[in-house]
N, C-alpha and C. Protein backbone atom coordinates (compact mmCIF):
# COMPACT_ATOMS: atom_id res chain seq x y z
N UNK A 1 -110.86 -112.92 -37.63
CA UNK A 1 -109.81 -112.69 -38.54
C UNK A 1 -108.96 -111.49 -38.14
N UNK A 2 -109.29 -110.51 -37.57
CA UNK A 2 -108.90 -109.67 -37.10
C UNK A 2 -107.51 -109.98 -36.46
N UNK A 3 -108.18 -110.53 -35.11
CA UNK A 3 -107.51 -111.12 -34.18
C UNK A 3 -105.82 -111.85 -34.74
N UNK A 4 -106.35 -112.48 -35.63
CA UNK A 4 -105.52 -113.80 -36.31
C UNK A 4 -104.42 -112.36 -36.99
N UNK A 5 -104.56 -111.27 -37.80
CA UNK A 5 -104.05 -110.51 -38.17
C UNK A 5 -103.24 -110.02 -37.40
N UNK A 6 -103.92 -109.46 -36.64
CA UNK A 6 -103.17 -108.72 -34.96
C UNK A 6 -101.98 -109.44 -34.98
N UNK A 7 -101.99 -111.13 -34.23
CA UNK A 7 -100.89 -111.95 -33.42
C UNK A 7 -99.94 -111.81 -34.97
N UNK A 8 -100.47 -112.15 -36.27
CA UNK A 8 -99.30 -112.30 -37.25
C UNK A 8 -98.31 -110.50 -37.07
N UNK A 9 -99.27 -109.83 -37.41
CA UNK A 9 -98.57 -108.35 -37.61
C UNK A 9 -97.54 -108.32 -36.01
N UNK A 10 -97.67 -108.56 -35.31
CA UNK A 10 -97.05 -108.59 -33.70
C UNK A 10 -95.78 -109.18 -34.22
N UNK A 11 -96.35 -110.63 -34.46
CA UNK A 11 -94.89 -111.45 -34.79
C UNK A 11 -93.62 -110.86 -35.75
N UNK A 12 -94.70 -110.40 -36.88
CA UNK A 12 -93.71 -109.59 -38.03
C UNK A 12 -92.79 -108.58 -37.30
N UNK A 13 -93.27 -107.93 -36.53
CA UNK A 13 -92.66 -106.60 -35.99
C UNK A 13 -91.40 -107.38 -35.13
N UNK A 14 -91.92 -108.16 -34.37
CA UNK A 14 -90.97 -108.60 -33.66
C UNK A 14 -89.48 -109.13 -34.46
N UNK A 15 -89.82 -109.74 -35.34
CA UNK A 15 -88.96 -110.44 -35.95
C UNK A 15 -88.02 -109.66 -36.64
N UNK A 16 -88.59 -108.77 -37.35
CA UNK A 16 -88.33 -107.43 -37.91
C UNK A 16 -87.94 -106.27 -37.42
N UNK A 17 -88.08 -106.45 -36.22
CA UNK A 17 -87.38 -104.51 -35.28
C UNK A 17 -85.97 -104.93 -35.49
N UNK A 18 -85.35 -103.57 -35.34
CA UNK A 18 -83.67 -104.23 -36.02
C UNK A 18 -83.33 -103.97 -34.13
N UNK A 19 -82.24 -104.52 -34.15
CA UNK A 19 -81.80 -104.74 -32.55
C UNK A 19 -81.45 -103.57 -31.93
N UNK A 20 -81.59 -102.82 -30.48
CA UNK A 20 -81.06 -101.62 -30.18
C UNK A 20 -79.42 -101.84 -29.96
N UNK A 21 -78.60 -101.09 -30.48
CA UNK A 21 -77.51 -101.02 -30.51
C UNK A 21 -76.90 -100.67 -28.48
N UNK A 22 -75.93 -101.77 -28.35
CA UNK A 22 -75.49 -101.33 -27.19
C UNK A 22 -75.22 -100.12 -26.64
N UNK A 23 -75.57 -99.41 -25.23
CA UNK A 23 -74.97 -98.37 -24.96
C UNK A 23 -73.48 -98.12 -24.93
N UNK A 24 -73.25 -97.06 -24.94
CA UNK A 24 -71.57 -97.49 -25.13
C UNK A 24 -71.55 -96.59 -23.65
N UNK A 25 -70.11 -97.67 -23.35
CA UNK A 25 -69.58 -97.62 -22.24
C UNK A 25 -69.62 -95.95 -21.91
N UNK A 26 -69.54 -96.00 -20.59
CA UNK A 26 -69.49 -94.92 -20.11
C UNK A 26 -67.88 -94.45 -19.82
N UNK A 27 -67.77 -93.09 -19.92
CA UNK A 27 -66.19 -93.12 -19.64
C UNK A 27 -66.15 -91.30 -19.12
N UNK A 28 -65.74 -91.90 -17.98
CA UNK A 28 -65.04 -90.17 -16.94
C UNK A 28 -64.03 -89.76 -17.49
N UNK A 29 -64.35 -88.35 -17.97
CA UNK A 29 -63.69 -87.50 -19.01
C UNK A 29 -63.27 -86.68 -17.41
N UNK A 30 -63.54 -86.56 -16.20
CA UNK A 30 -63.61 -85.59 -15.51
C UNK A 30 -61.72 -85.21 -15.17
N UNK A 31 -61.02 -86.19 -15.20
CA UNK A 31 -59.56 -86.71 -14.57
C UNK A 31 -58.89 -85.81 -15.68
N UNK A 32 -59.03 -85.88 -17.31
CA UNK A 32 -58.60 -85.82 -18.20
C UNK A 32 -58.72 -84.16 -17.91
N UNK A 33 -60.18 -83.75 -18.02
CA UNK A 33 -60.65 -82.48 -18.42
C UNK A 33 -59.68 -81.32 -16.92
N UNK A 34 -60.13 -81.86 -15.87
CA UNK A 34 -59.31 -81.47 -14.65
C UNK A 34 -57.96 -80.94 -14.79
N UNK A 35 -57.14 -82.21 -15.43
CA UNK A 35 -55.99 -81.91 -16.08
C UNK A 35 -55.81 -80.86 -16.71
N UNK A 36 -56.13 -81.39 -17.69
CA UNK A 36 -56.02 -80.07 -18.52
C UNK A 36 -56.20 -78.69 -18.71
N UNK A 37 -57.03 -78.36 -17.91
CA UNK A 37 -57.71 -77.11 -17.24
C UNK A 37 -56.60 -76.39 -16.09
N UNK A 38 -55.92 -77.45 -15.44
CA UNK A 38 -54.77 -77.07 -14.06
C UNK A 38 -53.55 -76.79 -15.30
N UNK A 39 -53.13 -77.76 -16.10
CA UNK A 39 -52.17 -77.15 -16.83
C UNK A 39 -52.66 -75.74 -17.43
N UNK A 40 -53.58 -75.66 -17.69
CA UNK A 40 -54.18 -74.36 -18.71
C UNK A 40 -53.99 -73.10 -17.95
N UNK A 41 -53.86 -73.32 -16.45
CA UNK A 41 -54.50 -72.29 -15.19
C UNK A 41 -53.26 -72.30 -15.01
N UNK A 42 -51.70 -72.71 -15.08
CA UNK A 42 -50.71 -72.94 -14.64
C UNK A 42 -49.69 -71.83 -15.38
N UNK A 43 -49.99 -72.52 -16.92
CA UNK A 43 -49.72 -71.44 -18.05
C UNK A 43 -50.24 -69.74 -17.95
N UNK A 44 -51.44 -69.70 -17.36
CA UNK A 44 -51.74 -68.54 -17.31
C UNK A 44 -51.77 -67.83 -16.46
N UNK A 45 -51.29 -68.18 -15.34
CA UNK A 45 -50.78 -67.45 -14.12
C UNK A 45 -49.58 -67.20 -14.38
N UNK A 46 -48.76 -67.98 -14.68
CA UNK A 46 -46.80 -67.89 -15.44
C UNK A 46 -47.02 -67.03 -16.00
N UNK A 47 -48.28 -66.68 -17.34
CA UNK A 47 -47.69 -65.77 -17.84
C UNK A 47 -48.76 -64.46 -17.69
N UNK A 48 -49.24 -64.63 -16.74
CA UNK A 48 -49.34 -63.14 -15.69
C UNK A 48 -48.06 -62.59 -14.96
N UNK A 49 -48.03 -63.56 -14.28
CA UNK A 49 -46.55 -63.03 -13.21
C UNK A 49 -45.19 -62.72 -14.39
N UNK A 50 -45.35 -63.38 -15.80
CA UNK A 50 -44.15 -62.78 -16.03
C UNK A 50 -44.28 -61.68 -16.51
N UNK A 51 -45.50 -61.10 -17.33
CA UNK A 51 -46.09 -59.91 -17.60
C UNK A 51 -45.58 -58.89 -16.32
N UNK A 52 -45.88 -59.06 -14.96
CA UNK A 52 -45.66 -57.88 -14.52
C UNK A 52 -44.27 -58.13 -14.08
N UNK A 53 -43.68 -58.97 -13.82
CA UNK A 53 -42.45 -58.96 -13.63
C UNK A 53 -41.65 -58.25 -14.84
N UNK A 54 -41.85 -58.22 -16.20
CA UNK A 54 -41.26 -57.60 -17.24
C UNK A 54 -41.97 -55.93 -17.06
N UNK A 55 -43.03 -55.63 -16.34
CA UNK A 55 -43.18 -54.26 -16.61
C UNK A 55 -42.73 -53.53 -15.26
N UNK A 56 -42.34 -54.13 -14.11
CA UNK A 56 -41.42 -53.66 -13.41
C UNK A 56 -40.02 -53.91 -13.62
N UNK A 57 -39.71 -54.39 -14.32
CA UNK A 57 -38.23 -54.83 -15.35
C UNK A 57 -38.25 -53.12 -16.00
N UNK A 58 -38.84 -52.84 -16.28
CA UNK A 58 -38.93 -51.76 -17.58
C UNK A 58 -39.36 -50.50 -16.73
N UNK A 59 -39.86 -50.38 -15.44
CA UNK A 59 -40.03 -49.81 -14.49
C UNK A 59 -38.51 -49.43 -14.00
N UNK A 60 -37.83 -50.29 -13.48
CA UNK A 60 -36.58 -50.38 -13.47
C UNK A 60 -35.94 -49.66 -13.75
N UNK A 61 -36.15 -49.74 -15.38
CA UNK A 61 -34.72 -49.11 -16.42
C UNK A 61 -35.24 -47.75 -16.29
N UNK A 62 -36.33 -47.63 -16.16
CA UNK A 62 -36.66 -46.04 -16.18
C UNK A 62 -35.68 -45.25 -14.70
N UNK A 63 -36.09 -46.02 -13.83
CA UNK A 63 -35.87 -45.32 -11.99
C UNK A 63 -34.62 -45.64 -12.20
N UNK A 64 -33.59 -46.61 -12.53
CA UNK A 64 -32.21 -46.93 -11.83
C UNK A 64 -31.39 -46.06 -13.27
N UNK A 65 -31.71 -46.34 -14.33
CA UNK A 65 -30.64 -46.44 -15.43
C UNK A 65 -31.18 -45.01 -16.43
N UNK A 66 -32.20 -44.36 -15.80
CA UNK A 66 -32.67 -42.99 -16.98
C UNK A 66 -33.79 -43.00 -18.38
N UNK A 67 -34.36 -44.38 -18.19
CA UNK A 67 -34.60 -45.05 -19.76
C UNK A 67 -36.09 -44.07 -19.35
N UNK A 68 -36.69 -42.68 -20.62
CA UNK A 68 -37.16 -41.87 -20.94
C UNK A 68 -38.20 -42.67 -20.37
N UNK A 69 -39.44 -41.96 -19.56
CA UNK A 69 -41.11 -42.53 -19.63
C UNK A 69 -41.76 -41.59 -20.60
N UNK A 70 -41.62 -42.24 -22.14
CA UNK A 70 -42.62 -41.77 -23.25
C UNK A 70 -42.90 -42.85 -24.17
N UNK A 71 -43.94 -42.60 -25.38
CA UNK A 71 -44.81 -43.01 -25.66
C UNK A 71 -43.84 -44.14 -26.61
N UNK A 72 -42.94 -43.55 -27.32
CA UNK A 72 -42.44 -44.19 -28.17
C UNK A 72 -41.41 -44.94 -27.92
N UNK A 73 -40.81 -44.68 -26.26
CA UNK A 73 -39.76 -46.06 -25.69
C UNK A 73 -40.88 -47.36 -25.61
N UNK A 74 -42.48 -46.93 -25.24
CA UNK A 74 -42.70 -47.91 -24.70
C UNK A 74 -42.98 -49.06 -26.18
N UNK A 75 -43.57 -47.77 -27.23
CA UNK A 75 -43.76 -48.76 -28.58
C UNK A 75 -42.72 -49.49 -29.47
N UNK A 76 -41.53 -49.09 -28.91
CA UNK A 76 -40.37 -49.30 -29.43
C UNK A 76 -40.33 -50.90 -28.67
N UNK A 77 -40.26 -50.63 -27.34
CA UNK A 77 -40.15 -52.31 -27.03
C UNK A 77 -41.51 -53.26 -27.00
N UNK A 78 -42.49 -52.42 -26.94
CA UNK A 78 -43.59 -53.44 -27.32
C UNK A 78 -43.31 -54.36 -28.52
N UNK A 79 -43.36 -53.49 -30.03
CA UNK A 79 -42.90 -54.03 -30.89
C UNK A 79 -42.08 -54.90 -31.31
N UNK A 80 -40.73 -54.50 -30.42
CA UNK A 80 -40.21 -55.66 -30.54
C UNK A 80 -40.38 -57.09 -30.23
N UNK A 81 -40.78 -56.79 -28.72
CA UNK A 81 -41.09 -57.88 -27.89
C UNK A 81 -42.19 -58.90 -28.87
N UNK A 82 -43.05 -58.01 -29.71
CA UNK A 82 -44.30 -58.69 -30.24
C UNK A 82 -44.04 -59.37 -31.52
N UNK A 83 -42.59 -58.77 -32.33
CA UNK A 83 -41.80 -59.50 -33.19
C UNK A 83 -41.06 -60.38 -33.25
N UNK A 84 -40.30 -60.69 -31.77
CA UNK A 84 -39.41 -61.52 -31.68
C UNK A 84 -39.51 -62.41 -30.75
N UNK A 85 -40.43 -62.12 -29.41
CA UNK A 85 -41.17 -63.71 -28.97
C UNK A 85 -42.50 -63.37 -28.97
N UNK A 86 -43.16 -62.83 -30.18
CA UNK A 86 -44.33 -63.17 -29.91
C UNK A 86 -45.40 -62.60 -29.10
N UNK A 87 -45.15 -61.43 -28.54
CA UNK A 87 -45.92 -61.01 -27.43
C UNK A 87 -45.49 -61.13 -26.52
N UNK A 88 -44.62 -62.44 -25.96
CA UNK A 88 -44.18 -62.82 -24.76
C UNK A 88 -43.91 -61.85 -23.96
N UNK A 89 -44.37 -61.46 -22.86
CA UNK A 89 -43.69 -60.26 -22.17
C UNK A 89 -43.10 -61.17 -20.96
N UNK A 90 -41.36 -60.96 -20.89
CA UNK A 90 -40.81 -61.50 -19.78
C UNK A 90 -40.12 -60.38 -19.48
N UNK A 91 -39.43 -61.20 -17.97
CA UNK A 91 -37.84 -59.90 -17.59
C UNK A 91 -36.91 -60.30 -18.96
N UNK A 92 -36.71 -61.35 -18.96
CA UNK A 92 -35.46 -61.87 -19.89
C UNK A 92 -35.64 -61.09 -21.51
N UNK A 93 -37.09 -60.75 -21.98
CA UNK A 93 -37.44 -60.38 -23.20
C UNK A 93 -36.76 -58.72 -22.69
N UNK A 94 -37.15 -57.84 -21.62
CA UNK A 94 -37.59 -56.66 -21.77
C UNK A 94 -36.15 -55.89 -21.42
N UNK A 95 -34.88 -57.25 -21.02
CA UNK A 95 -33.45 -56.80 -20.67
C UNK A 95 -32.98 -57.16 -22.35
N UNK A 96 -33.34 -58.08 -23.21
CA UNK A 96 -32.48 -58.36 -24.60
C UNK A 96 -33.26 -57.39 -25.34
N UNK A 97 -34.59 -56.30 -24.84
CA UNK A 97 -34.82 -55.22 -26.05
C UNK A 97 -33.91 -54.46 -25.70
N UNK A 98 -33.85 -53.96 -24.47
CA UNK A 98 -33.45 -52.86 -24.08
C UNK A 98 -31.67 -52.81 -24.60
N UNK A 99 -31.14 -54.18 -24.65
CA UNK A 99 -29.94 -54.27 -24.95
C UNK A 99 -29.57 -53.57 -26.53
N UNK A 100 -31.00 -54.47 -27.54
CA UNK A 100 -30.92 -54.39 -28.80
C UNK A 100 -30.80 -52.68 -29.26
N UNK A 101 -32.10 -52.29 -28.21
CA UNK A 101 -32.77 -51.05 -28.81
C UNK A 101 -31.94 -50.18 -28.10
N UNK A 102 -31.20 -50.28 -27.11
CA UNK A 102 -30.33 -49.26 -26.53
C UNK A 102 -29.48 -48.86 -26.67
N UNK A 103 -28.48 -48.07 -25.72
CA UNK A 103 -27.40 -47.73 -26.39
C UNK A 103 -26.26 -48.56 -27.09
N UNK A 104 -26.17 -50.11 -26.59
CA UNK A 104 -25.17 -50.95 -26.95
C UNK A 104 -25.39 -51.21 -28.18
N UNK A 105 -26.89 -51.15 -28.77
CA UNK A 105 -27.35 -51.74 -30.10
C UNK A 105 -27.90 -50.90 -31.08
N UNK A 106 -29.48 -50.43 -31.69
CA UNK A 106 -29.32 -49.39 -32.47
C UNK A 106 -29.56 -48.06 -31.52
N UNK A 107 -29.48 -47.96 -30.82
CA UNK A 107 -29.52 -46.49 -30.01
C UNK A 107 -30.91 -46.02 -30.41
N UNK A 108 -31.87 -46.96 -30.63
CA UNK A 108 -33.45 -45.65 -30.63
C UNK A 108 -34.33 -45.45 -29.54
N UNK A 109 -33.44 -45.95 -28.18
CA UNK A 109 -34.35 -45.21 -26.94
C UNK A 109 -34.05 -44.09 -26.61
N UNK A 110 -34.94 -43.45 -25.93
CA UNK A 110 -34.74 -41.96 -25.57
C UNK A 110 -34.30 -42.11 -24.03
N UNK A 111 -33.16 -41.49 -23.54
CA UNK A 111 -32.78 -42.05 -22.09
C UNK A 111 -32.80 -40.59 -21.71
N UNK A 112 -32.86 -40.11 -20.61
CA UNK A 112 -32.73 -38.97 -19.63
C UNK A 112 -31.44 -38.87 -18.36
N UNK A 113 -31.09 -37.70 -18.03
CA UNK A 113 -29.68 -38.31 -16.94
C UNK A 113 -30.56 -38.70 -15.86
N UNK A 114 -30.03 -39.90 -15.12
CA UNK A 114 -30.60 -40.47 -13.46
C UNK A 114 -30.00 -39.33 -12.36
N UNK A 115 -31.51 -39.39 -11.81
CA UNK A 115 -31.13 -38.46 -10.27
C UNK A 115 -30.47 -39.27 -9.46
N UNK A 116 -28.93 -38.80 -9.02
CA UNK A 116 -28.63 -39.40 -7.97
C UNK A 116 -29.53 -39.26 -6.61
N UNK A 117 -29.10 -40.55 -5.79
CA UNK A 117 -29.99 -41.00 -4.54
C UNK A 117 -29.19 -39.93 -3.57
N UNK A 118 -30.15 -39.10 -2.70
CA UNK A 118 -29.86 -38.28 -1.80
C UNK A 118 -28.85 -38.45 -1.17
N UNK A 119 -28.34 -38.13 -1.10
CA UNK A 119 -26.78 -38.78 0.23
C UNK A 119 -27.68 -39.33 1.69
N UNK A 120 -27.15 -39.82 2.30
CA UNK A 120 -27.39 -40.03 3.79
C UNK A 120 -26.72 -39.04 4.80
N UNK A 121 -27.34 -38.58 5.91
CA UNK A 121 -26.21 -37.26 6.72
C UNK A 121 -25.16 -38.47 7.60
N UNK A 122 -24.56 -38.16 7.75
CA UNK A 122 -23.10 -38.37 8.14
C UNK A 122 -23.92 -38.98 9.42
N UNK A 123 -23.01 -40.11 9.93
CA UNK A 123 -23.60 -40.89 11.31
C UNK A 123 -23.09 -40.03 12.56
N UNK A 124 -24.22 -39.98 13.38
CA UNK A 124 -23.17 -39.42 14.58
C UNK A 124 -21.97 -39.78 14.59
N UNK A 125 -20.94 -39.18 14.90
CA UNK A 125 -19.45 -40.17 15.92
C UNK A 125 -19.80 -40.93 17.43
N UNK A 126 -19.40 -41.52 17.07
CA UNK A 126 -19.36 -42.64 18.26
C UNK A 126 -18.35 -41.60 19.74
N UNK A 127 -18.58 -41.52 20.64
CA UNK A 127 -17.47 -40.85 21.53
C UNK A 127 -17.30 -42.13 22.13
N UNK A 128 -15.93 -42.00 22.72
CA UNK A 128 -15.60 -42.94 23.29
C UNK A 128 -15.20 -43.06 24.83
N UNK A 129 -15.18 -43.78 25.64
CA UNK A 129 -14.87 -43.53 27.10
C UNK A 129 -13.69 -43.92 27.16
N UNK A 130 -12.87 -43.31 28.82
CA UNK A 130 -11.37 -43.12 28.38
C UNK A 130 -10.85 -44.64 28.22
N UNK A 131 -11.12 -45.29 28.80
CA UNK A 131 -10.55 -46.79 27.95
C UNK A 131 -10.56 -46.72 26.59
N UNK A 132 -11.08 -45.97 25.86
CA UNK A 132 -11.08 -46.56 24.18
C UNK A 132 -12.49 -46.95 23.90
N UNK A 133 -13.35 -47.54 24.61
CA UNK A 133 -14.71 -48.31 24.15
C UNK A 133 -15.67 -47.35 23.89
N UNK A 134 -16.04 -47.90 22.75
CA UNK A 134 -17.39 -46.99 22.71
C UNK A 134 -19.08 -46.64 23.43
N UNK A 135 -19.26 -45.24 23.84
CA UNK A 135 -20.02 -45.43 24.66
C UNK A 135 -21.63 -45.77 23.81
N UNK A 136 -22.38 -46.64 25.14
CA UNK A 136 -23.59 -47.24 24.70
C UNK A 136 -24.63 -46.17 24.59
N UNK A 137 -25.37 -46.27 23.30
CA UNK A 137 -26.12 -45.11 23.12
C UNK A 137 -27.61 -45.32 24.43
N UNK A 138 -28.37 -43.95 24.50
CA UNK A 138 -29.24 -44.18 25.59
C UNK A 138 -30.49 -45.39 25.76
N UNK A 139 -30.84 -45.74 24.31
CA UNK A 139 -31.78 -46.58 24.19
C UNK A 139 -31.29 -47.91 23.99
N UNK A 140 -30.32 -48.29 24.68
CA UNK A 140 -29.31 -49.59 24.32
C UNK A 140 -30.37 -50.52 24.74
N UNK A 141 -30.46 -51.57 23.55
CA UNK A 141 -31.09 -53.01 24.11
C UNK A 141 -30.47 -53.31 25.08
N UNK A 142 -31.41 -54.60 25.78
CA UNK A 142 -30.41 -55.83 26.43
C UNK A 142 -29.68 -56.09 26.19
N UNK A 143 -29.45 -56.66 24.86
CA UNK A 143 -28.58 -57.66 24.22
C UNK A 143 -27.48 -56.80 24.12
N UNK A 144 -27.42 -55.48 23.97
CA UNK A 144 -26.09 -54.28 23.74
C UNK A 144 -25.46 -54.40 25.38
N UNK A 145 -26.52 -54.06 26.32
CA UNK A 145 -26.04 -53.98 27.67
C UNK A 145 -25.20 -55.22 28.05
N UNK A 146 -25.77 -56.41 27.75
CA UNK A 146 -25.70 -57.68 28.26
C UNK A 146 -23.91 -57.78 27.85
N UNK A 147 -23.92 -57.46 26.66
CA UNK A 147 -22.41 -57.83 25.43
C UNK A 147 -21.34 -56.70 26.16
N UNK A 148 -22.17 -55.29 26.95
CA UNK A 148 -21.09 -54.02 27.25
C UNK A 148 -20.08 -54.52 27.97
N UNK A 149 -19.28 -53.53 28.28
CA UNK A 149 -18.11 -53.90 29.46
C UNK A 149 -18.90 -53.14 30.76
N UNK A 150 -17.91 -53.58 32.26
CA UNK A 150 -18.83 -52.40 32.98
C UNK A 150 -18.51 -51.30 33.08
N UNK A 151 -17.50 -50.98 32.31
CA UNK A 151 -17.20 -49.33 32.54
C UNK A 151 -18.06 -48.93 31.86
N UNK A 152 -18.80 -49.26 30.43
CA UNK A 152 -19.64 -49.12 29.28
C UNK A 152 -21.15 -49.01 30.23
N UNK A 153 -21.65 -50.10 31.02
CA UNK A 153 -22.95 -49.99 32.14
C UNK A 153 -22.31 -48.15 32.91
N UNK A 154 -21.70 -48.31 33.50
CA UNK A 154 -21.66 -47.30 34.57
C UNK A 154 -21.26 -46.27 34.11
N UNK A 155 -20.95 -45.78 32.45
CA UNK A 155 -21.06 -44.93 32.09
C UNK A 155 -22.37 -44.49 31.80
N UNK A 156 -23.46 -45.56 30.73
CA UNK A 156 -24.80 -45.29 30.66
C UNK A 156 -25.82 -45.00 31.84
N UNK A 157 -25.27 -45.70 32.95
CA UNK A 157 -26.15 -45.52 34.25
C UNK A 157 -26.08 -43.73 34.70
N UNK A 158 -24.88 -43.26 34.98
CA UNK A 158 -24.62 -42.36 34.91
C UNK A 158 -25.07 -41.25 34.17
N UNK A 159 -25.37 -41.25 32.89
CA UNK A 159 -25.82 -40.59 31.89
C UNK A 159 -26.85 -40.75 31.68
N UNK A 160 -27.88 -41.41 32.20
CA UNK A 160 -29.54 -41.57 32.44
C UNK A 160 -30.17 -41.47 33.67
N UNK A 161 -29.12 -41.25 34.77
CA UNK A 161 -29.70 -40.42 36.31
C UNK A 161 -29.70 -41.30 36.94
N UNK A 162 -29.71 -42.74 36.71
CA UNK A 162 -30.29 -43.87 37.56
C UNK A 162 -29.41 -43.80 38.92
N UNK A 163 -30.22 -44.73 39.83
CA UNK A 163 -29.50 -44.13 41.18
C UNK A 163 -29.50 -42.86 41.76
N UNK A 164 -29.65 -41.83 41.06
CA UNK A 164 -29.70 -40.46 42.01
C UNK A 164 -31.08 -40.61 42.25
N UNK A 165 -31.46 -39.32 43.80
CA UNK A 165 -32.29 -39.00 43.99
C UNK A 165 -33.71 -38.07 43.58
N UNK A 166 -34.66 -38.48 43.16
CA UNK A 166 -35.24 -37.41 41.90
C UNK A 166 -35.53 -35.81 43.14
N UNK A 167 -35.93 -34.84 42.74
CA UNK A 167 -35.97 -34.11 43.45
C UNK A 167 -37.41 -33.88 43.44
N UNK A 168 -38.52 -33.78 44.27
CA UNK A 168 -39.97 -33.88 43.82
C UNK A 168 -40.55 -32.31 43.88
N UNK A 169 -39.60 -31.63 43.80
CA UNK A 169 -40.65 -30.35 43.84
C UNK A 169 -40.82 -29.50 44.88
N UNK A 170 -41.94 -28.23 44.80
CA UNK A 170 -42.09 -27.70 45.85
C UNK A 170 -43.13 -27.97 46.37
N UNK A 171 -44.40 -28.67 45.81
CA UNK A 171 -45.65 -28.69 46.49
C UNK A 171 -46.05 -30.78 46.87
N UNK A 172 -44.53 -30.57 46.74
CA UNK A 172 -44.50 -32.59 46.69
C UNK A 172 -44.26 -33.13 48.14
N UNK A 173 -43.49 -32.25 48.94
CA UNK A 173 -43.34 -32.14 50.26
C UNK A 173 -44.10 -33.02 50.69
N UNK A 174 -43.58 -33.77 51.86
CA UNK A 174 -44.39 -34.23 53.34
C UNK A 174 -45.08 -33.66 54.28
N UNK A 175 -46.31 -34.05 54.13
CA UNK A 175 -46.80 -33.56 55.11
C UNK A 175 -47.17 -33.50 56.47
């Protein structure tokens, strides 16, 4: 009787297990996720590079145009920048504060006078040989020699010894 129990209880179960539900399809997220991750990496390099591109923007205004290096130019355009796009730090943001906040607009940057750029000393003069042409300086390229006239060669030849005899001395002698 046992036995006879066993095969019925078997059957019951069988009949009775509820069905395993299909696996569900498999599906490569990898194409999608990839994506999205390169756009994500794309965005955030852009807005690295525009970050420092706006703080040498503002670098700028300091070295070319006088714009004060203190605490409160810089909070002055932070603020703004963080009011009106957001944080965004660009060139394009850090030229429309400077416009707003500067002198054209409410005047609350602090500016300093710009050091003018050193002069340069005056270029040698060119001398000229009696034709009029100018003579070739001593370290003349090829390409200067090649372009000279020959009065321009046989003036430089002249003026760098070439062709003369060197004189060797007193202990240079033949012996």
């Amino acid at each position: 009787m046992a036995a006879d129990i066993k095969d019925r209880l078997d059957g019951w179960l069988i009949i009775t297990e509820e069905p395993k539900p299909a696996p569900a399809p498999y599906v490569d997220n990898f194409k999608n996720e990839s994506a999205a991750l390169a756009i994500s990496e794309r965005k955030r390099l852009q807005t690295e590079r525009d970050h420092k591109a706006a703080l040498a923007r503002l670098q700028q205004y300091a070295d070319e145009q006088g714009l004060a290096h203190t605490e409160e130019n810089v909070a002055l355009v932070k603020g703004w920048i963080d009011e009106t796009v957001k944080g965004y730090w660009s060139e394009k943001a850090v030229d429309v504060a400077i416009d707003i906040l500067g002198p054209r607009g409410k005047n609350v940057l602090t500016w300093v006078k710009v050091k003018s750029a050193p002069s340069l000393p005056p270029a040698e003069p060119v001398r000229l040989l009696d034709n009029g042409q100018p003579e070739l300086p001593l370290n003349a390229t090829e390409s200067q020699m090649y372009s000279a006239s020959k009065e321009q060669l046989q003036d430089l030849s002249r003026r760098r010894g070439e062709g003369r005899q060197q004189h060797l001395g007193r202990f240079a002698g033949r012996f």
